[in-house]
N, C-alpha and C. Protein backbone atom coordinates (compact mmCIF):
# COMPACT_ATOMS: atom_id res chain seq x y z
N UNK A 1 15.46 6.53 -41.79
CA UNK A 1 15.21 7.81 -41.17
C UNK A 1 13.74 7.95 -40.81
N UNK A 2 12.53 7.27 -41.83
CA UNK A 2 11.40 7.52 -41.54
C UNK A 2 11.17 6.92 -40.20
N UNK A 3 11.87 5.65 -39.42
CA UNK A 3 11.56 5.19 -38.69
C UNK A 3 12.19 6.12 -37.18
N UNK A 4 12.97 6.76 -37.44
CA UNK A 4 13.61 7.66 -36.33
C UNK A 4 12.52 8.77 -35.98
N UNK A 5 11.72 9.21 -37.03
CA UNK A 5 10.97 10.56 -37.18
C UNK A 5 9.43 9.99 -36.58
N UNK A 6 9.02 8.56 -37.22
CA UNK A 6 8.07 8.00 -36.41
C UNK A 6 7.67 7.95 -35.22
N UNK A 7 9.24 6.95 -34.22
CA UNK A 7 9.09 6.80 -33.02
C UNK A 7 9.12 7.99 -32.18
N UNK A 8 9.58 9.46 -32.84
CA UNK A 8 9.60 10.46 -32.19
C UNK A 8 8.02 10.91 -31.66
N UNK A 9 6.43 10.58 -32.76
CA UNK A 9 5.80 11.28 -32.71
C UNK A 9 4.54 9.84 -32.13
N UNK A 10 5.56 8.89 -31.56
CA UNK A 10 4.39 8.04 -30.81
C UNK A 10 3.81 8.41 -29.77
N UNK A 11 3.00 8.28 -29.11
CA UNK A 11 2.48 8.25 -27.64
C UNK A 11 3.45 8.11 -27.23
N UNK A 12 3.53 8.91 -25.60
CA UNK A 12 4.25 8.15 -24.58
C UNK A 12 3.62 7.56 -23.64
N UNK A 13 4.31 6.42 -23.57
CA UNK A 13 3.11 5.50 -22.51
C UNK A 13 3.22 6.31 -21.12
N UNK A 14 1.90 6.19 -20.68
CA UNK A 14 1.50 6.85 -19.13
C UNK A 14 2.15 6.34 -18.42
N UNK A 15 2.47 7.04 -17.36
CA UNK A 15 3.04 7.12 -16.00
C UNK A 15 1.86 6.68 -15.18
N UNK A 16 1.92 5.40 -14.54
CA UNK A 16 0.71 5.12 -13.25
C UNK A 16 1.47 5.26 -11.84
N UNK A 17 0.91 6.12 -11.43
CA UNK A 17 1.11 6.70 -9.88
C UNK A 17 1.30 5.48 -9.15
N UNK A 18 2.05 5.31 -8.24
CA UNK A 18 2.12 3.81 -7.34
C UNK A 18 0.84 4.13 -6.54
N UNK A 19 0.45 2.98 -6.40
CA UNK A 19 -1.08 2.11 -6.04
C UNK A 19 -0.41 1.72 -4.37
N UNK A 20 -1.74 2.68 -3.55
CA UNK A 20 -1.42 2.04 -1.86
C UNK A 20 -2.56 1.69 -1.43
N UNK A 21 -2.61 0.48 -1.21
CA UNK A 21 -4.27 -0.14 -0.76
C UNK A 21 -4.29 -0.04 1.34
N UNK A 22 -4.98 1.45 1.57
CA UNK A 22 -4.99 1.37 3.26
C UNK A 22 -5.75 0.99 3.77
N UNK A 23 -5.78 -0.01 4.64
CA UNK A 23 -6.53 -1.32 5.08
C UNK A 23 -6.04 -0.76 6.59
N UNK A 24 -7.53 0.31 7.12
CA UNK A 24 -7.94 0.23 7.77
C UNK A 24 -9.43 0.82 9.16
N UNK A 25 -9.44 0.13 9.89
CA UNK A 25 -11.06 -0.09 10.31
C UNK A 25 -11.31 1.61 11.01
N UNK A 26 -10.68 2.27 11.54
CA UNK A 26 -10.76 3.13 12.18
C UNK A 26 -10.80 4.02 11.12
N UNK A 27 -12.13 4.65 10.67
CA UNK A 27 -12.11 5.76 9.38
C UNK A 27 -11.58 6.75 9.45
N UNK A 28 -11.15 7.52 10.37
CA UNK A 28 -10.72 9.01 10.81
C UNK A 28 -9.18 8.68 10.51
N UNK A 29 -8.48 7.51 10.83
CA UNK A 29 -7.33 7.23 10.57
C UNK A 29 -6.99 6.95 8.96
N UNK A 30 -8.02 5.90 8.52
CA UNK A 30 -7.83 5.62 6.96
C UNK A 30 -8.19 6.91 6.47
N UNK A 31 -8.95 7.74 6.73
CA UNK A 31 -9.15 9.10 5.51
C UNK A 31 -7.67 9.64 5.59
N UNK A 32 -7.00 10.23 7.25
CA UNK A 32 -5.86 10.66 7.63
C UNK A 32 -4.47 10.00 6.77
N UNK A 33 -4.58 9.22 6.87
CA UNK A 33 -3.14 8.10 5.71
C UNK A 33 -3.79 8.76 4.47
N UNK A 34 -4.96 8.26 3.91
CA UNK A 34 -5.51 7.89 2.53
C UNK A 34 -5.12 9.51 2.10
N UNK A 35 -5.46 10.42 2.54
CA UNK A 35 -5.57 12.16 2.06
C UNK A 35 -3.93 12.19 2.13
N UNK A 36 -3.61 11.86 3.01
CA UNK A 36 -1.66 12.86 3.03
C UNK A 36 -1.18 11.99 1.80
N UNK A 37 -1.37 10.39 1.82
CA UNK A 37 -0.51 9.68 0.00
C UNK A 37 -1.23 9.99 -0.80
N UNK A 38 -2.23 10.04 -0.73
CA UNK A 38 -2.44 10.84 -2.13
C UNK A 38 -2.52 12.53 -2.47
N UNK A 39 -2.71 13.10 -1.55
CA UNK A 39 -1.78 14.45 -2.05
C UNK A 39 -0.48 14.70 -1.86
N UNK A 40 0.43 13.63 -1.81
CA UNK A 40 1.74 13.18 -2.31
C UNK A 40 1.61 12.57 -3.72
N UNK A 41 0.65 12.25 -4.14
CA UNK A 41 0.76 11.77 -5.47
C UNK A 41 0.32 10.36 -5.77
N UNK A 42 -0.21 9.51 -4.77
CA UNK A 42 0.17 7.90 -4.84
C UNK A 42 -1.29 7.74 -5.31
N UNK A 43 -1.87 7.13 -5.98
CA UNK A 43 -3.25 6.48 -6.17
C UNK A 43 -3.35 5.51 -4.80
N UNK A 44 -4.94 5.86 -4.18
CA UNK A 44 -4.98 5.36 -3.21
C UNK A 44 -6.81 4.95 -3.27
N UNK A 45 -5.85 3.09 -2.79
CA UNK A 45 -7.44 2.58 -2.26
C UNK A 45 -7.91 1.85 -1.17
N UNK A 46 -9.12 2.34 -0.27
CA UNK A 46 -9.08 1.78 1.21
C UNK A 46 -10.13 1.37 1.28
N UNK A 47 -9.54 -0.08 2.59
CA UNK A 47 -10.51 -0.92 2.68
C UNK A 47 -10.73 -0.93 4.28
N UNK A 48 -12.20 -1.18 4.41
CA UNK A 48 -11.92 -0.63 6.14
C UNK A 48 -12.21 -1.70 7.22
N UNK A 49 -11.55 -3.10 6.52
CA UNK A 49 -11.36 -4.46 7.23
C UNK A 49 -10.64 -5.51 6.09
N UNK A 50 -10.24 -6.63 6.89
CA UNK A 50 -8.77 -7.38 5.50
C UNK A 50 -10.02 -7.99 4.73
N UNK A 51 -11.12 -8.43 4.97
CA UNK A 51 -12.02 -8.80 3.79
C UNK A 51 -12.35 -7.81 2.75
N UNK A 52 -12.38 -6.95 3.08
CA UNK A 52 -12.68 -6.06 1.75
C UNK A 52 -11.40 -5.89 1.08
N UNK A 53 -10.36 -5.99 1.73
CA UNK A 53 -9.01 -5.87 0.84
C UNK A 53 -8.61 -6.58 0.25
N UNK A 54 -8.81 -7.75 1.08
CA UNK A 54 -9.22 -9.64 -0.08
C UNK A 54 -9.68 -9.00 -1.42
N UNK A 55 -11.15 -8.53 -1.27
CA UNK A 55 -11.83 -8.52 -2.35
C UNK A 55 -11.58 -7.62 -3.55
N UNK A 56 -11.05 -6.66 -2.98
CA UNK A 56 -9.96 -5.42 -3.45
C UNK A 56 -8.99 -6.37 -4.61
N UNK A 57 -7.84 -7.04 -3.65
CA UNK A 57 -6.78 -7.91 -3.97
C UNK A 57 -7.20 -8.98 -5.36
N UNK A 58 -8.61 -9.42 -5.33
CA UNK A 58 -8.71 -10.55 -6.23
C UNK A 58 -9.13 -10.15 -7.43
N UNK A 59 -9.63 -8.98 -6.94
CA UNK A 59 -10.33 -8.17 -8.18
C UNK A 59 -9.37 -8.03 -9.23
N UNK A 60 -8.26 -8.25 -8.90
CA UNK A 60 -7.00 -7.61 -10.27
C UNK A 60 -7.02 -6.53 -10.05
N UNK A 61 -7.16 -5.78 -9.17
CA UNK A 61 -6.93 -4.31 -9.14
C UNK A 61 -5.32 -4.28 -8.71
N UNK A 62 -4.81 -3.68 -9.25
CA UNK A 62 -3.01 -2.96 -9.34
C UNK A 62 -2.91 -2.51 -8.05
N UNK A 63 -2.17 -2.87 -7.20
CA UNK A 63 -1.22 -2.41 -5.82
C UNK A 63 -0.16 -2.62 -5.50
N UNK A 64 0.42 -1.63 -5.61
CA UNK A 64 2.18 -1.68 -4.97
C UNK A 64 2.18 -1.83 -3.18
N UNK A 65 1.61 -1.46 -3.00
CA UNK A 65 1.87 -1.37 -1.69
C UNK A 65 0.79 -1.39 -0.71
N UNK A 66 0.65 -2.32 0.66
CA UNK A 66 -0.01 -2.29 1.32
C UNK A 66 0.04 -1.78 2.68
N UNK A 67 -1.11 -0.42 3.39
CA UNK A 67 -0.68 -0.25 4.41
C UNK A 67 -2.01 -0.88 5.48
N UNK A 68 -1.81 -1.65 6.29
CA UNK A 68 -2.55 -2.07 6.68
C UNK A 68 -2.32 -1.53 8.45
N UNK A 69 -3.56 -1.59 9.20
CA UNK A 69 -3.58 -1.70 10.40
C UNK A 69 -3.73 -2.89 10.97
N UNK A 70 -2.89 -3.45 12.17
CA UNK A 70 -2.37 -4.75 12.76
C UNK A 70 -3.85 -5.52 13.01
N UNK A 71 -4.55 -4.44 14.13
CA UNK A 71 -5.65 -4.81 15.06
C UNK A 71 -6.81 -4.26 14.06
N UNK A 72 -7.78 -5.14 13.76
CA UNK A 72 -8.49 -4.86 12.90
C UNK A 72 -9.76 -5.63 13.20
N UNK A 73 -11.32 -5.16 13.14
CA UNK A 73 -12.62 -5.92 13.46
C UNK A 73 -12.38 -7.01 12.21
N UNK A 74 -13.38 -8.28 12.63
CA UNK A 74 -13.50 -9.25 11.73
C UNK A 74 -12.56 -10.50 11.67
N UNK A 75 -12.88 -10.87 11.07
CA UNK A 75 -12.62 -12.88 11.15
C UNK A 75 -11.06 -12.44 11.12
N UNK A 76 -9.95 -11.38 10.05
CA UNK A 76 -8.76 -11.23 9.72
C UNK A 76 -8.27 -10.10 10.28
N UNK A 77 -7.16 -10.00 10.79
CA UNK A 77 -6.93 -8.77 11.75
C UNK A 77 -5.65 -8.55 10.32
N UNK A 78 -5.22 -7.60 10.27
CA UNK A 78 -3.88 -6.72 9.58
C UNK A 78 -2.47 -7.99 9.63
N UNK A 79 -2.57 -9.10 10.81
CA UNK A 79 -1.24 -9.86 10.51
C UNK A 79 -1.88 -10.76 9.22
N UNK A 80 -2.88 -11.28 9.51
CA UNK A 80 -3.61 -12.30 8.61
C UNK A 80 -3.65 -12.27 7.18
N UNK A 81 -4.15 -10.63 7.44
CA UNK A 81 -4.05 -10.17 5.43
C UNK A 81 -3.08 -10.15 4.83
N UNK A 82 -1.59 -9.89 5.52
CA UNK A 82 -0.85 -9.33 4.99
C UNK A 82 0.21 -11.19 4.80
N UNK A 83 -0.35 -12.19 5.85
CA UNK A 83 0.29 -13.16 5.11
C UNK A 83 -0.58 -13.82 4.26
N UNK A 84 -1.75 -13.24 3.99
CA UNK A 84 -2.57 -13.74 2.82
C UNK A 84 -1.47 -12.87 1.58
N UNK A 85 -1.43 -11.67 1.80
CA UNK A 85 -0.88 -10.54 0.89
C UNK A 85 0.76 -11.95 0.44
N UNK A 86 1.51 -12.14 1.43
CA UNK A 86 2.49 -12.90 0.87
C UNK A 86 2.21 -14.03 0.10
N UNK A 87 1.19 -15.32 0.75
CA UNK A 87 1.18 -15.98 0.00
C UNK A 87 0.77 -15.59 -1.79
N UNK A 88 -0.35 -14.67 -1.96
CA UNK A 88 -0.91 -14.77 -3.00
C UNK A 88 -0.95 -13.38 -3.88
N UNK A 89 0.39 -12.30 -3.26
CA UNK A 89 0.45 -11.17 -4.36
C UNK A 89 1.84 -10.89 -3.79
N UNK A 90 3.03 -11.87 -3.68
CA UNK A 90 3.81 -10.96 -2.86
C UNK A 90 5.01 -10.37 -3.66
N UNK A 91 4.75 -9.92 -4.62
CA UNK A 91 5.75 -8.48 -5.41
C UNK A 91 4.91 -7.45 -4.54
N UNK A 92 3.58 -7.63 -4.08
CA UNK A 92 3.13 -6.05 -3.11
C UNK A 92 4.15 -6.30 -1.60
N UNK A 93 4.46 -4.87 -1.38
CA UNK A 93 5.09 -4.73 -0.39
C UNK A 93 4.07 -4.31 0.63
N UNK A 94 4.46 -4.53 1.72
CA UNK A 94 3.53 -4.33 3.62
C UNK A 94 4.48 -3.37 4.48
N UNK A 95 3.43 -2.54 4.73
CA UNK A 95 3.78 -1.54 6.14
C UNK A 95 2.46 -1.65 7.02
N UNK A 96 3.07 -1.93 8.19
CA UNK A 96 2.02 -2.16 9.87
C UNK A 96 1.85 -0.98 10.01
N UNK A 97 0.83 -0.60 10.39
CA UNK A 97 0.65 0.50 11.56
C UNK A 97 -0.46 0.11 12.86
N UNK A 98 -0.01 0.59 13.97
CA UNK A 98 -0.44 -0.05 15.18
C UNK A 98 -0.16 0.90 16.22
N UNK A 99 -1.08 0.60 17.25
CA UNK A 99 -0.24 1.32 18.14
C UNK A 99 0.32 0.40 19.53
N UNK A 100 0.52 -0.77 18.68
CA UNK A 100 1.49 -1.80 19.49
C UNK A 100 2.63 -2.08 18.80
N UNK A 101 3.96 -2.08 19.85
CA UNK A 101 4.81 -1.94 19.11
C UNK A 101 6.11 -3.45 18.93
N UNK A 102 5.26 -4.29 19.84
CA UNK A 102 5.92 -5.28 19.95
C UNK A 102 5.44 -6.77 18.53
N UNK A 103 5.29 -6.10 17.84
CA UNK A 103 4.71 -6.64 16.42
C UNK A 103 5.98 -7.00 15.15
N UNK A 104 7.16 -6.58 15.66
CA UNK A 104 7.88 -5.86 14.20
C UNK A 104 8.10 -7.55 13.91
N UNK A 105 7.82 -8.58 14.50
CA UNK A 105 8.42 -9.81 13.52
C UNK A 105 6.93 -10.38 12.87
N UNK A 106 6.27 -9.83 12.85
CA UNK A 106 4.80 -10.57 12.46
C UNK A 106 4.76 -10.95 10.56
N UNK A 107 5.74 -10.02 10.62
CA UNK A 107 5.48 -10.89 8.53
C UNK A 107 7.07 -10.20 8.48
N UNK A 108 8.03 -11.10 8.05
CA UNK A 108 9.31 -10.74 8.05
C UNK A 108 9.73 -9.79 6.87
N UNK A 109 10.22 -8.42 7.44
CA UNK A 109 10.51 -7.32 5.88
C UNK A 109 9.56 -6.37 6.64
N UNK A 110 8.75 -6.38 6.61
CA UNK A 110 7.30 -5.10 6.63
C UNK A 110 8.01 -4.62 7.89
N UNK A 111 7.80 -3.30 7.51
CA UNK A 111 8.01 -1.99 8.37
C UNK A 111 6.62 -2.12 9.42
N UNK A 112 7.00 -1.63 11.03
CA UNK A 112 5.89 -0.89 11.65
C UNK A 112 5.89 0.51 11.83
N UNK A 113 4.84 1.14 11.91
CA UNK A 113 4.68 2.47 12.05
C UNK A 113 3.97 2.41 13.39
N UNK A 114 4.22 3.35 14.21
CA UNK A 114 3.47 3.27 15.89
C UNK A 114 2.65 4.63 15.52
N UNK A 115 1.35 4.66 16.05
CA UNK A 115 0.20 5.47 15.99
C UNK A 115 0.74 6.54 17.22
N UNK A 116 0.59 7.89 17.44
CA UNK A 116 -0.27 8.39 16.18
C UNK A 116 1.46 8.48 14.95
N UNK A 117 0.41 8.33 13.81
CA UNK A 117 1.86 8.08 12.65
C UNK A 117 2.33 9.42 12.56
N UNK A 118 3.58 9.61 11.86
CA UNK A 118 4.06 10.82 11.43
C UNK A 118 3.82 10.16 9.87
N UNK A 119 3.00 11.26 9.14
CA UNK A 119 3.05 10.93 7.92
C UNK A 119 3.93 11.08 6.74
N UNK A 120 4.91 11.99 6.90
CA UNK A 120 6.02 12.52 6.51
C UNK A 120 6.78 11.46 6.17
N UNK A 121 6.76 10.48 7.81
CA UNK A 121 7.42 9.45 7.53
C UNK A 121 7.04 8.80 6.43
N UNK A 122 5.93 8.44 7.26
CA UNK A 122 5.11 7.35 6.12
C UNK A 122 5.28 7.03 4.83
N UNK A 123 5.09 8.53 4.22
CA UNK A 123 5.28 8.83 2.97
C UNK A 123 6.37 8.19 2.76
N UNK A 124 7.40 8.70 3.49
CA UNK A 124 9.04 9.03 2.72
C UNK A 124 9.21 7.46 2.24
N UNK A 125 9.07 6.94 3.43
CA UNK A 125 9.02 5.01 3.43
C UNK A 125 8.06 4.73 1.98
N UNK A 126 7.03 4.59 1.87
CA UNK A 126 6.24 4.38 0.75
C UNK A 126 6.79 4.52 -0.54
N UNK A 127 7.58 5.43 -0.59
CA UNK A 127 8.12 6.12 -1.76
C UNK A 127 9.90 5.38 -1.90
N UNK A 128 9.61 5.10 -1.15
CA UNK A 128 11.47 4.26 -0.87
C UNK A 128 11.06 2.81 -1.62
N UNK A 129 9.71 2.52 -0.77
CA UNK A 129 9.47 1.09 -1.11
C UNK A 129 9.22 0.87 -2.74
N UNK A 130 8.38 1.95 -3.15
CA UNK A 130 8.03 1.80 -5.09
C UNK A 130 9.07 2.24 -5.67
N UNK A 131 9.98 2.87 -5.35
CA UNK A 131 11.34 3.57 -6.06
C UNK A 131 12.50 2.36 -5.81
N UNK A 132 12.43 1.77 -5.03
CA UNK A 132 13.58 0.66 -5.01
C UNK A 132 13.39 -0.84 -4.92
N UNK A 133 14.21 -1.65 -5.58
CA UNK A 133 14.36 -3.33 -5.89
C UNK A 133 13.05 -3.82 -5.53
N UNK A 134 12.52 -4.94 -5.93
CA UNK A 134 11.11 -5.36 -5.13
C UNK A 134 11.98 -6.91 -3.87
């Protein structure tokens, strides 16, 4: 019995908010994503080219989910990272956003979103993706 009365008065382990790393160059857009998921609730961290999300990525920092933009300044554009993202973290899931729409086979699975986004959507998708099977 002591052991029933114990486990009642353990900690409960924390709840960590799903982790969305938004990877992208246009800041007015990354604040725009970054502010609506996280006052939905999501812990959110942005990188505003795929090298910093590399660096993000190696760090061991925790991410469920990546939203990246396709067309992006620098050596790695948004297709590049995100098959870096497969080869070398791929339990994280990928959503495109672009405002080209002829992209949807560029990493097979990942959702596109066409600019300007509906974030509603966004969300709803995001939340589909950490709530169900990996």
């Amino acid at each position: 019995m002591s052991a029933i009365i114990q486990s009642c008065h353990e900690p409960k382990a924390e709840l960590r908010a799903p982790t969305v790393l938004v990877a992208e160059d246009e800041i007015l857009i990354r604040a725009m994503v970054a502010q609506h998921l996280r006052s939905a609730g999501f812990r959110i961290i942005e990188a505003s080219n795929a090298h910093e999300a590399i660096d993000i990525l190696t760090s061991g920092e925790s991410v469920d989910v990546l939203f990246t933009d396709v067309r992006m300044v620098g050596e790695k554009d948004g297709i590049r990272l995100a098959q870096w993202v497969e080869r070398n973290r791929p339990a994280i899931r990928i959503v495109f956003g672009s405002g080209e729409t002829n992209l949807v086979d560029a990493v097979p699975g990942a959702r596109l979103f066409s600019k300007p986004y509906d974030l509603e959507d966004v969300e709803r998708y995001v939340r589909g993706l950490v709530a169900g099977p990996a």
